[in-house]
N, C-alpha and C. Protein backbone atom coordinates (compact mmCIF):
# COMPACT_ATOMS: atom_id res chain seq x y z
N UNK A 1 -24.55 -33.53 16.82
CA UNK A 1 -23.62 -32.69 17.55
C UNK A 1 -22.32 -32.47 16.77
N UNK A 2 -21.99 -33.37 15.90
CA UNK A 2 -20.69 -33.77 15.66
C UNK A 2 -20.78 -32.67 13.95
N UNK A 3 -21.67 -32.38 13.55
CA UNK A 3 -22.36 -31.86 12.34
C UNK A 3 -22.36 -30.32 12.48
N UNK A 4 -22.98 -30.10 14.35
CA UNK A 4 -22.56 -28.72 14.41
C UNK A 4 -21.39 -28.23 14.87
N UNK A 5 -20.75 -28.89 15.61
CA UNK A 5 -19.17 -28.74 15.48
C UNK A 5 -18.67 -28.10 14.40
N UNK A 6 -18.84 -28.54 13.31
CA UNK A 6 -18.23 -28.57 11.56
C UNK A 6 -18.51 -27.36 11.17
N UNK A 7 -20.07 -26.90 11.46
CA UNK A 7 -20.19 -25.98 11.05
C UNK A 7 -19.52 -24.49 11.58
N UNK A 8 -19.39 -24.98 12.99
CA UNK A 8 -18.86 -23.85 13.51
C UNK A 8 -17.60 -23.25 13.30
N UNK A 9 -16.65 -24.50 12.82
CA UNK A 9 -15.43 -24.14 12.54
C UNK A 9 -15.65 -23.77 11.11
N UNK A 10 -16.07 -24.36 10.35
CA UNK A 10 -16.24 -23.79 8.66
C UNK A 10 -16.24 -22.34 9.14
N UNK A 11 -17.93 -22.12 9.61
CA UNK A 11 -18.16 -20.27 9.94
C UNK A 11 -16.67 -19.40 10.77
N UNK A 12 -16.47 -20.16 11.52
CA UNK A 12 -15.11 -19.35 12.18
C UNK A 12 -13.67 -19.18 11.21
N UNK A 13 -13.77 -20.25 10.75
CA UNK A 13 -12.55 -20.19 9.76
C UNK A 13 -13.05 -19.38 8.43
N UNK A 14 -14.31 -19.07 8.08
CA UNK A 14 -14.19 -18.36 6.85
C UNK A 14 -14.40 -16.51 7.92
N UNK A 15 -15.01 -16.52 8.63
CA UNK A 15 -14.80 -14.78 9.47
C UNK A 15 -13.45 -14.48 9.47
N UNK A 16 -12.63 -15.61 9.86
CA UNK A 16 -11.47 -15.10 10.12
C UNK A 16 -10.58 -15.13 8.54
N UNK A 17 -10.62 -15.42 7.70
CA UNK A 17 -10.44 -15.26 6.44
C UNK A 17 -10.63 -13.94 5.69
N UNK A 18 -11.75 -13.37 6.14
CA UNK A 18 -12.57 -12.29 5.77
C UNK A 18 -11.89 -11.08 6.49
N UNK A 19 -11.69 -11.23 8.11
CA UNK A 19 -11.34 -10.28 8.99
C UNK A 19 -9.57 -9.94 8.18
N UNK A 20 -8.51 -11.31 8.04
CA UNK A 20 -7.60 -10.93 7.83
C UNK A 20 -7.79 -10.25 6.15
N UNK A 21 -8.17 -10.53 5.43
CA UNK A 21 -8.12 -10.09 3.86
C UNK A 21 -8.60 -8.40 4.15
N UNK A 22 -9.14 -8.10 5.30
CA UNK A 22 -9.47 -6.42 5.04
C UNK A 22 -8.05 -5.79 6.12
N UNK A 23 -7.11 -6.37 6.39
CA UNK A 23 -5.68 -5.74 7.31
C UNK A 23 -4.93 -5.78 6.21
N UNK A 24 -3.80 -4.90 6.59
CA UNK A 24 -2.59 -4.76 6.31
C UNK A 24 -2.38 -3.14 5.41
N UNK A 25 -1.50 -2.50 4.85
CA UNK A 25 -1.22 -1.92 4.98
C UNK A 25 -0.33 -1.67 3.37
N UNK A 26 -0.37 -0.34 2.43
CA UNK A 26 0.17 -0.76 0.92
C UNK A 26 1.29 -0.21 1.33
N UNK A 27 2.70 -0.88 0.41
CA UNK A 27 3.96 -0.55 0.50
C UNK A 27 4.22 -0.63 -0.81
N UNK A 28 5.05 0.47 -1.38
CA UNK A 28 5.74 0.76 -2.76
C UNK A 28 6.87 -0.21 -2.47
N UNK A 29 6.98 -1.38 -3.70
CA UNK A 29 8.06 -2.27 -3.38
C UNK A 29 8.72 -2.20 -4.83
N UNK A 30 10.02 -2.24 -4.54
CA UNK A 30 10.82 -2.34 -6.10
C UNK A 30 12.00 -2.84 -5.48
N UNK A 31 12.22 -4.48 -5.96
CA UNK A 31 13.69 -5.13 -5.77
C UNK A 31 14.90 -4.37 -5.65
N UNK A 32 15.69 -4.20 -4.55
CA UNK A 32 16.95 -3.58 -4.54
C UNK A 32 16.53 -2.23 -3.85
N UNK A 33 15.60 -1.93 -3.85
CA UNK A 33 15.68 0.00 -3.61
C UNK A 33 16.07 -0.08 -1.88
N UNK A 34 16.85 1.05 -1.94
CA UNK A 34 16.84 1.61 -0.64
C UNK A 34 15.87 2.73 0.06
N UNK A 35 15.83 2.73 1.26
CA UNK A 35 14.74 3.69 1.93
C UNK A 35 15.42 5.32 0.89
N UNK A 36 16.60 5.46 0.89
CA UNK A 36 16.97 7.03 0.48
C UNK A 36 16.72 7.17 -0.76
N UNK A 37 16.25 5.86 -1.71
CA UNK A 37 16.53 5.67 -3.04
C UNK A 37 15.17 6.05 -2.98
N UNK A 38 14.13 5.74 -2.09
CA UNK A 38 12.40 5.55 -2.53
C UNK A 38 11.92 7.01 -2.04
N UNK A 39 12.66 7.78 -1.06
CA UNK A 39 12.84 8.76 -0.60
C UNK A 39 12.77 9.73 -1.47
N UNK A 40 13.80 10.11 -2.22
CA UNK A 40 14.03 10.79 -3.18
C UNK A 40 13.05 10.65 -4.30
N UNK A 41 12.99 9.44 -4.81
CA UNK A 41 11.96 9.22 -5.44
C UNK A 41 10.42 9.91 -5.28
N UNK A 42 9.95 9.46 -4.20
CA UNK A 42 8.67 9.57 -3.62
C UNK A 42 8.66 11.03 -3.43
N UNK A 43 9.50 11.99 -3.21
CA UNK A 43 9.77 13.38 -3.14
C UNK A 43 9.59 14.09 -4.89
N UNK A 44 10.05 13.51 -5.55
CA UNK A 44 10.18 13.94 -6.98
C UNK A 44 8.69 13.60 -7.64
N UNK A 45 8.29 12.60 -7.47
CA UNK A 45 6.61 12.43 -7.79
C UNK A 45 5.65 13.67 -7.08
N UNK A 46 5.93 13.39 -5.64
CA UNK A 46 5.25 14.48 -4.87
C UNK A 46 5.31 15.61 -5.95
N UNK A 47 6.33 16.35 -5.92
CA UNK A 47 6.52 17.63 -6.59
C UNK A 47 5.64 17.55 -8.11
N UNK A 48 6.01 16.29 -8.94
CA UNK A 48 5.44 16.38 -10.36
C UNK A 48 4.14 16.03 -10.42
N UNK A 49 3.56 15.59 -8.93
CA UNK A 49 1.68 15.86 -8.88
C UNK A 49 1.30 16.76 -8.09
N UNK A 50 1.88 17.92 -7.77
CA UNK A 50 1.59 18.70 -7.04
C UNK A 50 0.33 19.41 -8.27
N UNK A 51 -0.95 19.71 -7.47
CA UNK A 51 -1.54 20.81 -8.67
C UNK A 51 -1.01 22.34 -8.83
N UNK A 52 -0.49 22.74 -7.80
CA UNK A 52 -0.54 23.86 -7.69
C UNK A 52 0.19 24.25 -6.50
N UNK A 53 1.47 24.27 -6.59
CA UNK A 53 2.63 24.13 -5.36
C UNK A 53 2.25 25.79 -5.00
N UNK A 54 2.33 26.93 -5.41
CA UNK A 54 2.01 28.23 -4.57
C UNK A 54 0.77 28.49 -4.31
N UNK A 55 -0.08 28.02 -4.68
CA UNK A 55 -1.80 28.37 -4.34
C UNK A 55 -2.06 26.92 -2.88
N UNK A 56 -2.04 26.24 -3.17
CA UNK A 56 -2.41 25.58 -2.09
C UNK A 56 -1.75 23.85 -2.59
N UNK A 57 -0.81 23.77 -1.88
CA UNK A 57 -0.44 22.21 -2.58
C UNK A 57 -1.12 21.36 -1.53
N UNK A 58 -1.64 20.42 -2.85
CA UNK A 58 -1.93 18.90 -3.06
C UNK A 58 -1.60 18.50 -3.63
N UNK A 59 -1.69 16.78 -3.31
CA UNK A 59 -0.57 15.82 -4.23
C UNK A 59 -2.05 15.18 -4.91
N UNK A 60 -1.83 15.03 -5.86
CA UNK A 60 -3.02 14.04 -6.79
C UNK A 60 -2.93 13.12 -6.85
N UNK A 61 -3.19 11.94 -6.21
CA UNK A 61 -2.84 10.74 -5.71
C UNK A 61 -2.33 10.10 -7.03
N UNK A 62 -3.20 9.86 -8.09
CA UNK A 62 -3.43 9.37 -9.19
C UNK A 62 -2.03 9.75 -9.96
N UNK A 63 -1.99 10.83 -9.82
CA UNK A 63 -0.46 11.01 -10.58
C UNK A 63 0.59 10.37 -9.81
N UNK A 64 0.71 10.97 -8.72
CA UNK A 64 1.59 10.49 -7.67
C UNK A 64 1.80 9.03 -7.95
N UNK A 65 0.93 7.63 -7.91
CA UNK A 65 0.80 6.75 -8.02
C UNK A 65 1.51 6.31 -9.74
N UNK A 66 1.45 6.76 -10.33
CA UNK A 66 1.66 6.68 -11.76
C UNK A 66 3.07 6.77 -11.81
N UNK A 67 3.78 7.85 -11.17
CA UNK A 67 5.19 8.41 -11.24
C UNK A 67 5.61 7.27 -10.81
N UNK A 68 5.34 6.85 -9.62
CA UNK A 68 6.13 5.94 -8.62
C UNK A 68 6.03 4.47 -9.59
N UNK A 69 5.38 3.91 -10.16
CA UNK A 69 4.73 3.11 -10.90
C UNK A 69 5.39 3.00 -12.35
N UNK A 70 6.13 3.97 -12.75
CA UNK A 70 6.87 4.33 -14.06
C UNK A 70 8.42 4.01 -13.80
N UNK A 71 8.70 4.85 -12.08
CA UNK A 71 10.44 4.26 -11.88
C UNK A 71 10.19 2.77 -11.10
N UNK A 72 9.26 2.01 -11.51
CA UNK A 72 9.89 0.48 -11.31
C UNK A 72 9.07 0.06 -9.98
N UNK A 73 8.37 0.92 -9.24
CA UNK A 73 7.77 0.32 -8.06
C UNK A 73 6.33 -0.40 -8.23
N UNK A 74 5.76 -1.47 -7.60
CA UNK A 74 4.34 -2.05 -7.33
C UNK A 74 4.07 -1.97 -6.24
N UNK A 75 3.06 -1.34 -6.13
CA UNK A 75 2.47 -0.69 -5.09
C UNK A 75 1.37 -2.25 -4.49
N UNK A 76 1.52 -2.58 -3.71
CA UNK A 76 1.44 -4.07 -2.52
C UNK A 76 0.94 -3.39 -1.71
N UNK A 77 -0.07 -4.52 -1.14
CA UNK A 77 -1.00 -4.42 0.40
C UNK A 77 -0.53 -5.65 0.85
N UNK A 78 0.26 -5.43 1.97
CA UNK A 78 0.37 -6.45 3.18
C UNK A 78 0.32 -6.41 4.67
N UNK A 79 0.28 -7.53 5.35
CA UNK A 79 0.57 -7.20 6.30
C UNK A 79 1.21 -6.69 7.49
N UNK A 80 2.42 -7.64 6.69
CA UNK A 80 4.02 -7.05 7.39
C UNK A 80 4.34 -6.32 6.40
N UNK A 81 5.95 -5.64 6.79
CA UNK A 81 6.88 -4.82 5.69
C UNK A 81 7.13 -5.95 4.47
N UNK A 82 7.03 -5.70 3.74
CA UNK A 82 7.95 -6.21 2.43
C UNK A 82 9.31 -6.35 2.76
N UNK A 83 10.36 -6.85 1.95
CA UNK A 83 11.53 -6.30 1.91
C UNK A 83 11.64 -5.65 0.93
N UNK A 84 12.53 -4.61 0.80
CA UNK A 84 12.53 -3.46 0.03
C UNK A 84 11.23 -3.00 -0.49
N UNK A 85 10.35 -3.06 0.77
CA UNK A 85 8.91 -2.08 1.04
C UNK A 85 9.23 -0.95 1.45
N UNK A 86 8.02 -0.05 0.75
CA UNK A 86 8.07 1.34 1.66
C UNK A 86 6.83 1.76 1.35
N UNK A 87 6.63 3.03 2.06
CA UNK A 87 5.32 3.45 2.89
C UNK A 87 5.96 4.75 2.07
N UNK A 88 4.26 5.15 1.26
CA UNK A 88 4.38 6.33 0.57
C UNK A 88 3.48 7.49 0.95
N UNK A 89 2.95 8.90 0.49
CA UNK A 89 2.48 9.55 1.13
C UNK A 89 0.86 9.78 1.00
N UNK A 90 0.61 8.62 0.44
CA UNK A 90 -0.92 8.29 0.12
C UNK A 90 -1.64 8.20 1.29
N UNK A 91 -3.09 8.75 0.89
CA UNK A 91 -3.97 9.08 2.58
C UNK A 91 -4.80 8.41 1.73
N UNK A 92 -5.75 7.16 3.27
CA UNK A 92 -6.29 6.61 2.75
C UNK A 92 -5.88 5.14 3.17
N UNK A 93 -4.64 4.69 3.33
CA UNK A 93 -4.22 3.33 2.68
C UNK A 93 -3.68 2.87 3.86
């Protein structure tokens, strides 16, 4: 009895291991930045991955990601906010 006890918590404690590792949520984090600082930022990438701002704009993630990634940010999956986290315009995440 005492054997399946053990097991049950092993199995429960590794589901719930599993369940939390697929939550949370990516935030562009760079020490010091402010929301208006990542703002601006995140606006100026937008524009320099746009393919094609008068035919039909889309942002190309991949670039987008790169820009943001060049002025100093790491792009983090967590659960809670970071501090000096922010939420960028990536679909998907």
């Amino acid at each position: 009895m005492q054997r399946a006890r053990m097991v049950a918590l092993v199995v429960l404690v590794a589901m719930t291991g599993l369940m939390l590792g697929g939550c949370g949520k990516y935030y562009w984090v760079k020490a010091g930045s402010t929301r208006d600082q990542f703002d601006a930022d995140s606006t100026a990438c937008a524009k320099e991955a746009t393919a094609s701002p008068a035919a039909a704009p889309s942002i190309e993630q991949e670039y987008y990601r790169n820009c943001l990634t060049k002025r100093g940010y790491a792009r983090e999956k967590a659960v809670t906010k970071p501090e000096s986290g922010h939420r960028g315009i990536e679909q998907y995440d």
